[in-house]
Protein backbone atom coordinates (compact mmCIF):
# COMPACT_ATOMS: atom_id res chain seq x y z
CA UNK A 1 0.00 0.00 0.00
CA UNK A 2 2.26 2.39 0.52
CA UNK A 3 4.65 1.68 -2.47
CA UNK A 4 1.23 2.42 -4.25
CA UNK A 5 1.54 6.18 -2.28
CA UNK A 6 5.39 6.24 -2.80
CA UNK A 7 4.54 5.59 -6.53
CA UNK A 8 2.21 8.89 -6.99
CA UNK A 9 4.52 11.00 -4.86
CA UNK A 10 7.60 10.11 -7.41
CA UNK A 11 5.30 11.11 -10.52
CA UNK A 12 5.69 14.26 -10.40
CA UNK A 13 3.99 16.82 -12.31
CA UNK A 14 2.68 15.38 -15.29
CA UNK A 15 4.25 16.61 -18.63
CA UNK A 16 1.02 17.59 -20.49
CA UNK A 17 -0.34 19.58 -17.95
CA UNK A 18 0.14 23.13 -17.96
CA UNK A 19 -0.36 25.91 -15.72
CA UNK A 20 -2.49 28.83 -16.44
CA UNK A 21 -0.47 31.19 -15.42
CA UNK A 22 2.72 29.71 -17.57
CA UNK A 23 3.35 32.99 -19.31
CA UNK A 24 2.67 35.32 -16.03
CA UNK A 25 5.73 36.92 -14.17
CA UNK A 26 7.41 33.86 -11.88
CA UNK A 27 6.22 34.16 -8.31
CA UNK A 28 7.94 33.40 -4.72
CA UNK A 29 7.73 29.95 -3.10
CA UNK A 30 7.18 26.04 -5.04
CA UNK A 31 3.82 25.87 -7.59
CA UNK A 32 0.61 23.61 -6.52
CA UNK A 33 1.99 20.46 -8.00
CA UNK A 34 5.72 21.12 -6.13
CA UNK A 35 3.92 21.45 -3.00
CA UNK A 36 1.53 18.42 -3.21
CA UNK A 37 4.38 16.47 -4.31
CA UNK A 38 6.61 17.37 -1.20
CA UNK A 39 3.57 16.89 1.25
CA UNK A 40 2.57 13.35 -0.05
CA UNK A 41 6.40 12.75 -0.26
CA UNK A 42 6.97 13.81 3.18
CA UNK A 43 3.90 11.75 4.63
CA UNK A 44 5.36 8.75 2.57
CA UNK A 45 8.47 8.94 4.67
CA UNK A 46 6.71 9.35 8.20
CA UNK A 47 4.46 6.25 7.33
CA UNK A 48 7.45 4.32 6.38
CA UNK A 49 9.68 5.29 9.67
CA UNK A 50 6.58 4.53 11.74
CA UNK A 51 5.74 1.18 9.66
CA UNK A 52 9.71 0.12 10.68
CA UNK A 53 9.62 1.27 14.18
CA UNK A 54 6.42 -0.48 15.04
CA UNK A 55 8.38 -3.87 13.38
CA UNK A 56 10.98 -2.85 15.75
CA UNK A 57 9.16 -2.67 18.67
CA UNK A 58 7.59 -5.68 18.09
CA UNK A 59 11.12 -7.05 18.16
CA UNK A 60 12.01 -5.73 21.00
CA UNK A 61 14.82 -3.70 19.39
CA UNK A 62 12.76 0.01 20.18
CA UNK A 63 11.34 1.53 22.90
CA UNK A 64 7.83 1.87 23.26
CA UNK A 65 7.58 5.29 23.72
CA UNK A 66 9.42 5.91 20.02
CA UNK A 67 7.18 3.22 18.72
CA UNK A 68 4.14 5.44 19.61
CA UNK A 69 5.36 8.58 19.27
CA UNK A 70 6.06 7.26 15.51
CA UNK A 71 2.99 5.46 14.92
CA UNK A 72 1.19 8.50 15.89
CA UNK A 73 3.20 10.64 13.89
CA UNK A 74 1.99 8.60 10.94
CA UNK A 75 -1.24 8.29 12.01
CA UNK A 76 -1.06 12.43 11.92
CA UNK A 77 0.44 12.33 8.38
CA UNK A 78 -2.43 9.99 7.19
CA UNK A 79 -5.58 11.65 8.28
CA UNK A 80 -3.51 14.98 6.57
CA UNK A 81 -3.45 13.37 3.46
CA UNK A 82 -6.95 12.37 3.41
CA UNK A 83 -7.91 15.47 4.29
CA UNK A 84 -6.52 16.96 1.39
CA UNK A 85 -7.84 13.81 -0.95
CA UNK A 86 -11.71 15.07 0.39
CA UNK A 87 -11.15 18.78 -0.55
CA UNK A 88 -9.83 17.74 -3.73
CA UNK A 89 -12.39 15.41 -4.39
CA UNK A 90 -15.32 18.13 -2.68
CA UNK A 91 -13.43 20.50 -5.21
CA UNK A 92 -13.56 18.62 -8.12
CA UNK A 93 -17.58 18.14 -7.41
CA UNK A 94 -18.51 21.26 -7.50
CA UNK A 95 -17.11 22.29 -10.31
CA UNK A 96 -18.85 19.38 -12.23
CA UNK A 97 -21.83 20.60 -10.39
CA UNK A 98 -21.44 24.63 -12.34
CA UNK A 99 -23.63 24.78 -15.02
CA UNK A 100 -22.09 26.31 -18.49
């Protein structure tokens, strides 16, 4: 499952999509698609530390309290990610919703 996640995180932005504002003045900071791809990249990583430290603790070889603090911590990064799949999805619904 999460190789899946780690899969759509490595994408990227995809080559035949363009931005609407491609021939506007640059602005400060990454674009949408930098900034999804770093936050699904970044939860991909704390789901994977806390997916090895639980195996870990079940061996014996962590301490609980780093077990849990990382198991929450991806716990954290997962219902952040969902959250942001609903207001995409929300998002995409009303616009099929507008009348032309």
């Amino acid at each position: 499952m999460i190789e899946g996640i780690s899969a759509i995180g490595a994408a990227g932005p995809s080559a035949g999509v363009r931005s609407p504002l491609s021939g506007a003045a640059p602005t400060e900071g990454p674009t949408f698609d930098q900034a999804l791809a770093q936050a699904i990249g970044s939860a991909v990583d704390t789901l994977q530390t806390g997916e090895a430290l639980a195996i870990q603790g079940v061996e014996g070889a962590a301490s609980p309290m780093k077990v849990v603090e990382s198991v929450m911590a991806a716990q954290r990064s997962l219902q952040a990610v969902l959250a942001i799949r609903d207001k995409a999805v929300a998002a995409y619904q009303e616009i099929a919703r507008m009348t032309i």
